[in-house]
C-alpha atoms as a PDB file:
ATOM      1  CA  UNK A   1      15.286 -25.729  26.522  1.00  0.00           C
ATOM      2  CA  UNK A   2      13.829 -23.360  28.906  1.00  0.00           C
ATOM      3  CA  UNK A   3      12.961 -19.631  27.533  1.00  0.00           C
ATOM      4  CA  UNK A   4      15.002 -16.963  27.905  1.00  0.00           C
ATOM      5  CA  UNK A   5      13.792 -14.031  30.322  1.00  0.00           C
ATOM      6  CA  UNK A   6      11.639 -11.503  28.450  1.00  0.00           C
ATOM      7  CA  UNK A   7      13.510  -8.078  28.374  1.00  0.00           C
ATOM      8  CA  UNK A   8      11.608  -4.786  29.747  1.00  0.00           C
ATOM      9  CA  UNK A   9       9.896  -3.181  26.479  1.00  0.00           C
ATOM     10  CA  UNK A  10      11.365   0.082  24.744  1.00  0.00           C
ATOM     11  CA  UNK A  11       9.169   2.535  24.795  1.00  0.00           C
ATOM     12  CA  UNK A  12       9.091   4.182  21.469  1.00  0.00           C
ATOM     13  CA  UNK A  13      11.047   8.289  21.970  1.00  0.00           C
ATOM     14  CA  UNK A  14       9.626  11.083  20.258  1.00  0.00           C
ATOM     15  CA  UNK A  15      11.888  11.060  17.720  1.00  0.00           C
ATOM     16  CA  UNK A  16      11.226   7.786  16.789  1.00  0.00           C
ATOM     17  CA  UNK A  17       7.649   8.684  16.371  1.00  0.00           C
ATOM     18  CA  UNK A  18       8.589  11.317  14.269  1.00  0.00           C
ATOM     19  CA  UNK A  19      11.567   9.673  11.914  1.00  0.00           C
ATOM     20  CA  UNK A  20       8.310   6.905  11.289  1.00  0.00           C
ATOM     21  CA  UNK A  21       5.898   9.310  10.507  1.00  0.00           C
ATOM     22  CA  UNK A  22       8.062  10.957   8.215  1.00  0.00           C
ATOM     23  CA  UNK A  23       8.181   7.512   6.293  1.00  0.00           C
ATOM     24  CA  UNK A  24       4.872   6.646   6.661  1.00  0.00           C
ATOM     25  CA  UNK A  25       3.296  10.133   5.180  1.00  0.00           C
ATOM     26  CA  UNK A  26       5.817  10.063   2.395  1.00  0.00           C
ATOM     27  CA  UNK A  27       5.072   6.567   1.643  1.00  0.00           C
ATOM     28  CA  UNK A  28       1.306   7.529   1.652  1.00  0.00           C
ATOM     29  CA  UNK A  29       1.637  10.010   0.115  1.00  0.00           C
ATOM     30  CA  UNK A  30       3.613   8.499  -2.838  1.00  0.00           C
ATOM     31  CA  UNK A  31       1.255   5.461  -2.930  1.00  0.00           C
ATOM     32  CA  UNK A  32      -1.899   8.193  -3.791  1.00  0.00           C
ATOM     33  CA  UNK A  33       0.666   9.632  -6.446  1.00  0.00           C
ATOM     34  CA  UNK A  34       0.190  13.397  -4.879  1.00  0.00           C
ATOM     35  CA  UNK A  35       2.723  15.781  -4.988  1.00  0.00           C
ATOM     36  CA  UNK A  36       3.892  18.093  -1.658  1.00  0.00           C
ATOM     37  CA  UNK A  37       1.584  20.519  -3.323  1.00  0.00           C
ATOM     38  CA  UNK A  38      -1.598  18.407  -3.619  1.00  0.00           C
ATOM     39  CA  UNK A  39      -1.157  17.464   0.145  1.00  0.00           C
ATOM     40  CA  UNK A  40      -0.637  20.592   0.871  1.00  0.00           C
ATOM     41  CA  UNK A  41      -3.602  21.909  -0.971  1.00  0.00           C
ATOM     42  CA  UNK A  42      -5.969  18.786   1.092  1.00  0.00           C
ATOM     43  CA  UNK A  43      -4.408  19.353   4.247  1.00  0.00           C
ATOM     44  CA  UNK A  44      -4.059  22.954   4.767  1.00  0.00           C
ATOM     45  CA  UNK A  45      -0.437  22.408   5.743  1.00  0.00           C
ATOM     46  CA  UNK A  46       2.070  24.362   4.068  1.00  0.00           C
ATOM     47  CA  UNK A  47       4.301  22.489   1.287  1.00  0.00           C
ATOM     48  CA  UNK A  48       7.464  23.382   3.756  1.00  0.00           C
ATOM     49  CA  UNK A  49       6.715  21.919   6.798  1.00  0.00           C
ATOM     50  CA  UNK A  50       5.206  18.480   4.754  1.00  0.00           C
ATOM     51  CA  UNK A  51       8.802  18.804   3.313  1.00  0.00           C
ATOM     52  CA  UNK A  52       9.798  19.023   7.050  1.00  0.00           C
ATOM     53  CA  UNK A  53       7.800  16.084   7.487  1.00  0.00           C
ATOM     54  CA  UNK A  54       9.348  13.848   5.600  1.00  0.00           C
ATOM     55  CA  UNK A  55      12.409  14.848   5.708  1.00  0.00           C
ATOM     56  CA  UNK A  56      12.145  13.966   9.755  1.00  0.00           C
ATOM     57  CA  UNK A  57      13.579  17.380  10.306  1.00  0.00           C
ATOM     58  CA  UNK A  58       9.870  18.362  12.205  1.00  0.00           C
ATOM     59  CA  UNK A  59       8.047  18.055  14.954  1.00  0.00           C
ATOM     60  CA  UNK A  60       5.013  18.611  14.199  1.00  0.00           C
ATOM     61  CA  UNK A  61       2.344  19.958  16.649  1.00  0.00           C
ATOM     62  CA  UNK A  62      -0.983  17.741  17.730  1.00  0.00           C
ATOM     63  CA  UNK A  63      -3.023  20.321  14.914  1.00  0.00           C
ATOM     64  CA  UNK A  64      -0.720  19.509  11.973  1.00  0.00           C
ATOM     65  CA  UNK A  65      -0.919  16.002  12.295  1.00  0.00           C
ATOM     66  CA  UNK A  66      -4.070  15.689  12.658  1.00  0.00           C
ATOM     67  CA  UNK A  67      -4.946  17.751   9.184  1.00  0.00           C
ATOM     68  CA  UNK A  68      -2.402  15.367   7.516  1.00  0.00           C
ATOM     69  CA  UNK A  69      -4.512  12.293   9.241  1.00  0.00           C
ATOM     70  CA  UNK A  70      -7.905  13.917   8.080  1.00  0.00           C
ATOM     71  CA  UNK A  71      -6.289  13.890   4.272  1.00  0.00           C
ATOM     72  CA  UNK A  72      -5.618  10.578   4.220  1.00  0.00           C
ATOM     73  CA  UNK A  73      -8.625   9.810   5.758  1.00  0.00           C
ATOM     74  CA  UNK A  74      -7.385   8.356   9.085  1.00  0.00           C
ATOM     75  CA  UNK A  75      -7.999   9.767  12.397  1.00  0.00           C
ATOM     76  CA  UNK A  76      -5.315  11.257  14.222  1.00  0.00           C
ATOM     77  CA  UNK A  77      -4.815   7.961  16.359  1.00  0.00           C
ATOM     78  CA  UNK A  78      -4.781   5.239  13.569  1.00  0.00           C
ATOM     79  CA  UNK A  79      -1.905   7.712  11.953  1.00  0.00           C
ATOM     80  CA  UNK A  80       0.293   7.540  15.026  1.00  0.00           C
ATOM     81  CA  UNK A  81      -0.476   4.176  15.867  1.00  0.00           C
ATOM     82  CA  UNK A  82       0.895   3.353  12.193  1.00  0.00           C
ATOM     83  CA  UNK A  83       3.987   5.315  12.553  1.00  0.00           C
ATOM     84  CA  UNK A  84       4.598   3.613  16.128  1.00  0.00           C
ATOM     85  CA  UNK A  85       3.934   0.345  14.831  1.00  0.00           C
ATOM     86  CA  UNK A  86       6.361   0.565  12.170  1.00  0.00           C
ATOM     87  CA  UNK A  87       9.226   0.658  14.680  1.00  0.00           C
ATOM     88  CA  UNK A  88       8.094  -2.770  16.275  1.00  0.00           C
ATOM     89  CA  UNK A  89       9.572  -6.528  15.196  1.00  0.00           C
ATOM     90  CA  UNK A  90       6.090  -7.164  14.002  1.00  0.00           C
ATOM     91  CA  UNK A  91       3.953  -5.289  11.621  1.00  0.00           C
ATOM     92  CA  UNK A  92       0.155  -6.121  11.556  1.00  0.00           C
ATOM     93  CA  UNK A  93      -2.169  -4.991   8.912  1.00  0.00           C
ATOM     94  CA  UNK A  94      -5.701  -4.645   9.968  1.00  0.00           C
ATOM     95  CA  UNK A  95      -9.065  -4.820   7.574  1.00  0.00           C
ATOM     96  CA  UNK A  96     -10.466  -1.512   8.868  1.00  0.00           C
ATOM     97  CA  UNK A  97      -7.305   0.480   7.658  1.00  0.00           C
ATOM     98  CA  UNK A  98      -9.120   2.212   5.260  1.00  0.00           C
ATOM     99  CA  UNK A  99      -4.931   3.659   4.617  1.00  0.00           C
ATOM    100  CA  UNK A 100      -4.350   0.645   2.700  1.00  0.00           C
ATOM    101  CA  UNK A 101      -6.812   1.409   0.041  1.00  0.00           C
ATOM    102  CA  UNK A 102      -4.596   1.854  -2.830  1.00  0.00           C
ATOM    103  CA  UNK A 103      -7.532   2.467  -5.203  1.00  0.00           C
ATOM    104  CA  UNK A 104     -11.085   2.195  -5.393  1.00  0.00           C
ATOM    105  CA  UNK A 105     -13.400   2.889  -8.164  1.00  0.00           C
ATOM    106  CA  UNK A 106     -16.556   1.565  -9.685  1.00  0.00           C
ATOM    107  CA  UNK A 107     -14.545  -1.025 -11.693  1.00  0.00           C
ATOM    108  CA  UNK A 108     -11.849  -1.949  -8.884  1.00  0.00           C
ATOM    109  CA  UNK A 109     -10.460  -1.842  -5.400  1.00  0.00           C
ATOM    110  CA  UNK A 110      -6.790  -2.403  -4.419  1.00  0.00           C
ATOM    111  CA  UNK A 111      -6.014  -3.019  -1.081  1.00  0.00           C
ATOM    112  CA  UNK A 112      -2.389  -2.975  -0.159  1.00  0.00           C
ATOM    113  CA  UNK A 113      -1.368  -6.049   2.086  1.00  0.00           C
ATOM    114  CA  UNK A 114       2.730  -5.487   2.559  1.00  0.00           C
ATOM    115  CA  UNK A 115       3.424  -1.995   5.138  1.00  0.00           C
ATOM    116  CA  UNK A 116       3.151   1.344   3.542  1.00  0.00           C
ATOM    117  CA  UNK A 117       6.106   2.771   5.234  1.00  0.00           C
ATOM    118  CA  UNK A 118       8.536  -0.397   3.503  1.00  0.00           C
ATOM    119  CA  UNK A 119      11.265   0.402   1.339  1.00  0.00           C
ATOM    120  CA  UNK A 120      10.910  -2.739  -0.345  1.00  0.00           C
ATOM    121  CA  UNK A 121      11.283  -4.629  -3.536  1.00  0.00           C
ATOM    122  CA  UNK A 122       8.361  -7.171  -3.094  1.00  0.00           C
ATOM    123  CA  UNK A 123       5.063  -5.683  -2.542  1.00  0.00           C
ATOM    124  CA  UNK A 124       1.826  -7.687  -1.812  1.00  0.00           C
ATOM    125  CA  UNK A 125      -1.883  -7.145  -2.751  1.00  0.00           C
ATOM    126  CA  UNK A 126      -5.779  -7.777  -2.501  1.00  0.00           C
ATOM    127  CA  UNK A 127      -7.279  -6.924  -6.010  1.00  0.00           C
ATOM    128  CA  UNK A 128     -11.105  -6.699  -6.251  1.00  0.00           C
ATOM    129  CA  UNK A 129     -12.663  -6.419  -9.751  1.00  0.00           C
ATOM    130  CA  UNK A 130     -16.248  -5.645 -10.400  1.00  0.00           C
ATOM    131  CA  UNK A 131     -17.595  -7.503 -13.964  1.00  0.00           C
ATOM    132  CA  UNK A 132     -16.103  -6.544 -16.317  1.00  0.00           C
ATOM    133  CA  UNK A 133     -13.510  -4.650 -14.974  1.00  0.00           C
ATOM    134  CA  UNK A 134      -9.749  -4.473 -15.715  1.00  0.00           C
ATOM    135  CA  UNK A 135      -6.822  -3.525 -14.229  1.00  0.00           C
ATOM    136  CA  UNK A 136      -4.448  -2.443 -16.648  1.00  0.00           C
ATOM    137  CA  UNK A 137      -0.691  -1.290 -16.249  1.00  0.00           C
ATOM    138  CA  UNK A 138       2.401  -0.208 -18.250  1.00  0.00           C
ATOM    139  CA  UNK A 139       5.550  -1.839 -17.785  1.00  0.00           C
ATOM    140  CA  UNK A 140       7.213  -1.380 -14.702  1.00  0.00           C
ATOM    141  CA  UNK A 141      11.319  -1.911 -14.663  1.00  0.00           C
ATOM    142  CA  UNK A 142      12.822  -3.979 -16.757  1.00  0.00           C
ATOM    143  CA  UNK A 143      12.935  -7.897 -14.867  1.00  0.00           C
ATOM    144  CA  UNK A 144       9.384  -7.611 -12.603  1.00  0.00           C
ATOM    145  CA  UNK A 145       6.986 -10.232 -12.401  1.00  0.00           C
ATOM    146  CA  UNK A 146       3.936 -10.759 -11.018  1.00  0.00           C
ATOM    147  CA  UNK A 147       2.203 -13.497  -9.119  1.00  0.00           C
ATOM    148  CA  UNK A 148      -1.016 -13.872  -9.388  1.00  0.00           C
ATOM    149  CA  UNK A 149      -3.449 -16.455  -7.333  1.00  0.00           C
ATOM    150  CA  UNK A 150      -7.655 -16.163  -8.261  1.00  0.00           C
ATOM    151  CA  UNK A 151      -9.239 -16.395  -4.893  1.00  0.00           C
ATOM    152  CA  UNK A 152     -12.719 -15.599  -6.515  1.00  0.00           C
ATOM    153  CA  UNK A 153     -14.248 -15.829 -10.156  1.00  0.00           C
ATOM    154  CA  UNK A 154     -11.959 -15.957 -12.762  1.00  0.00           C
ATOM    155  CA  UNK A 155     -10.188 -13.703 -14.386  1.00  0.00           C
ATOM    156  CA  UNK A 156      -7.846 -13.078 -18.096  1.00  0.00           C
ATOM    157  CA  UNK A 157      -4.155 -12.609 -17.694  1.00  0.00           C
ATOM    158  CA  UNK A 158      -2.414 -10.555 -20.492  1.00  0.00           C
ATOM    159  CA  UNK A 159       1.108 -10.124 -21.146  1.00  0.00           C
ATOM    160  CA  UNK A 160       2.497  -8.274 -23.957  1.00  0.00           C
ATOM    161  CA  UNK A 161       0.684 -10.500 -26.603  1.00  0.00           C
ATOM    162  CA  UNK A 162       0.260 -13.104 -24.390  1.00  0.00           C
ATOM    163  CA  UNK A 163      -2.965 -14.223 -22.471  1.00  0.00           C
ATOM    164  CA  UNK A 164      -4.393 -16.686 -20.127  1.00  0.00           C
ATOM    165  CA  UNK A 165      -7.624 -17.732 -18.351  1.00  0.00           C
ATOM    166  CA  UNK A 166      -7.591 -18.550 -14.675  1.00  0.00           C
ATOM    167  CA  UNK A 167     -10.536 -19.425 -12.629  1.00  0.00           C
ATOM    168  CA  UNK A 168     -10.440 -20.125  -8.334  1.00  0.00           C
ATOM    169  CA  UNK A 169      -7.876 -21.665  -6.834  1.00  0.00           C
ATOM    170  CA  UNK A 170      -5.333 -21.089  -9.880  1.00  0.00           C
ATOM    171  CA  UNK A 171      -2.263 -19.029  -9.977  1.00  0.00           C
ATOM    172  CA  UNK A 172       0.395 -17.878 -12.383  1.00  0.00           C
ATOM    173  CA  UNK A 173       3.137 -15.568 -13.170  1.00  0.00           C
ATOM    174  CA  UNK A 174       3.946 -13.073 -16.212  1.00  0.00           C
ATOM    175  CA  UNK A 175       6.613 -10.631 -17.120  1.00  0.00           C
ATOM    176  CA  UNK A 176       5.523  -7.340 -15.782  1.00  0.00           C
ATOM    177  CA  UNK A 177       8.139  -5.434 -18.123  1.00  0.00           C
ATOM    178  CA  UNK A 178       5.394  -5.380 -20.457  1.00  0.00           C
ATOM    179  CA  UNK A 179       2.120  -3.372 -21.097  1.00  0.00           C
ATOM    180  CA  UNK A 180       0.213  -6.291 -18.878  1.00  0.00           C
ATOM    181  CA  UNK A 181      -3.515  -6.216 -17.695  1.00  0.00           C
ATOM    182  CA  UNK A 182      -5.746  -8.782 -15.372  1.00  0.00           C
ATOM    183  CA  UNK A 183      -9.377  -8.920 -16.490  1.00  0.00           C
ATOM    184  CA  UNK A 184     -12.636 -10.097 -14.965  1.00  0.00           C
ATOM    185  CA  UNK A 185     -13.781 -12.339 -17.105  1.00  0.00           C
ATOM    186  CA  UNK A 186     -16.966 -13.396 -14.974  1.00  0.00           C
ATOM    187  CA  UNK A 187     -20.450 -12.081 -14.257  1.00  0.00           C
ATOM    188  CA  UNK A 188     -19.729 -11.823 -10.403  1.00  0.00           C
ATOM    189  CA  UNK A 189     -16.751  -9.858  -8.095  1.00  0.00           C
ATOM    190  CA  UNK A 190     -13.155 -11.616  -8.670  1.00  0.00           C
ATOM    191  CA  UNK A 191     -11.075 -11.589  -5.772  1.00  0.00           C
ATOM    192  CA  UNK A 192      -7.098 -12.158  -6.110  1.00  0.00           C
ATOM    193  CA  UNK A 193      -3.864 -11.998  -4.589  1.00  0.00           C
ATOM    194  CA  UNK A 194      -1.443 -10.360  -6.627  1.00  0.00           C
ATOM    195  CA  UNK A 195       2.585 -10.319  -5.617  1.00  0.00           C
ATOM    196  CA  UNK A 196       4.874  -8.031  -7.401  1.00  0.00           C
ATOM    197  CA  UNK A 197       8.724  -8.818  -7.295  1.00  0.00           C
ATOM    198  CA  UNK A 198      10.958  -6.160  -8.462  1.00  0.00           C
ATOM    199  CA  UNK A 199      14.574  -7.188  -9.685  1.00  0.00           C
END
């Protein structure tokens, strides 16, 4: 069957730039856990116009953006190449984006793998844990599970009262409802993929 003509491309308007920034600084924001008032207080932007922001109801000049970029710790390009990209059929997440560091400390990094700016009821991740270190959560609503697959090392599942050993190359899945927790139970980095599926 012989392909269809490719259409011009849309170029993205202003306000479409805008409308996905909005989304993607009050999804970043929310996946930090900061209030308006802690970004305000790393940005230097007023708590108003963040408000603004988000609420798409801005337009924010070439200085304000870039302070929100800076407190995020993106530069001004990889911020509006983001919010751009968000608007496109495909979505690609690349290893530099130091944006998709959900958390890193001396005991673990997350790395978010699903788009920040997704309203979305699956969400997909890279967990790194250093020896012995732990990941632990409280429930989350009632019906999630997680999906877990050990890439690297091996690692302790723990539902509830329930627990399980996994080692590379296994997977499994547990009630997230629950007080649960994924622990490195080696003497070297674990690396896993981790899915969780809201209901």
């Amino acid at each position: 069957m012989p392909s269809k003509p490719k259409s011009a491309p849309v170029e993205s308007s202003p306000e479409a730039i805008n409308e996905n920034l909005g989304k993607r600084v009050k999804k970043l924001r929310g996946d930090r856990g900061w209030s308006l008032e802690e970004l305000a207080s790393v940005s230097g932007v007023s708590r108003s116009m963040l408000s603004e922001i988000e609420r798409e109801k801005a337009n924010p000049t070439l200085t304000v953006t870039f302070r929100i970029a800076r407190a995020f710790g993106l530069t001004l390009q990889e911020l509006i190449e983001s919010a751009e990209a968000s608007a496109s059929k495909i979505q690609v997440i690349r290893a530099s984006d130091r944006a998709q560091v959900f958390r890193s400390d001396k005991h673990h990094e997350i790395r978010t793998l699903s788009p920040l700016n997704l309203e979305k009821d699956v969400e997909f991740y890279e967990v790194t844990l250093r020896p012995g270190g732990a990941l632990r959560s409280q429930p989350h609503f009632e019906g999630t599970r997680e999906f877990l697959t050990v890439e690297e090392g091996s690692v302790r599942i723990e539902s509830d009262q329930d627990t399980d050993e996994l080692t590379k190359g296994d997977s499994g899945t547990y009630r997230a409802d629950v007080p649960h927790a994924i622990v490195n139970t080696g003497k070297a980095d674990a690396l896993v993929f981790l899915v969780v599926i809201y209901r």
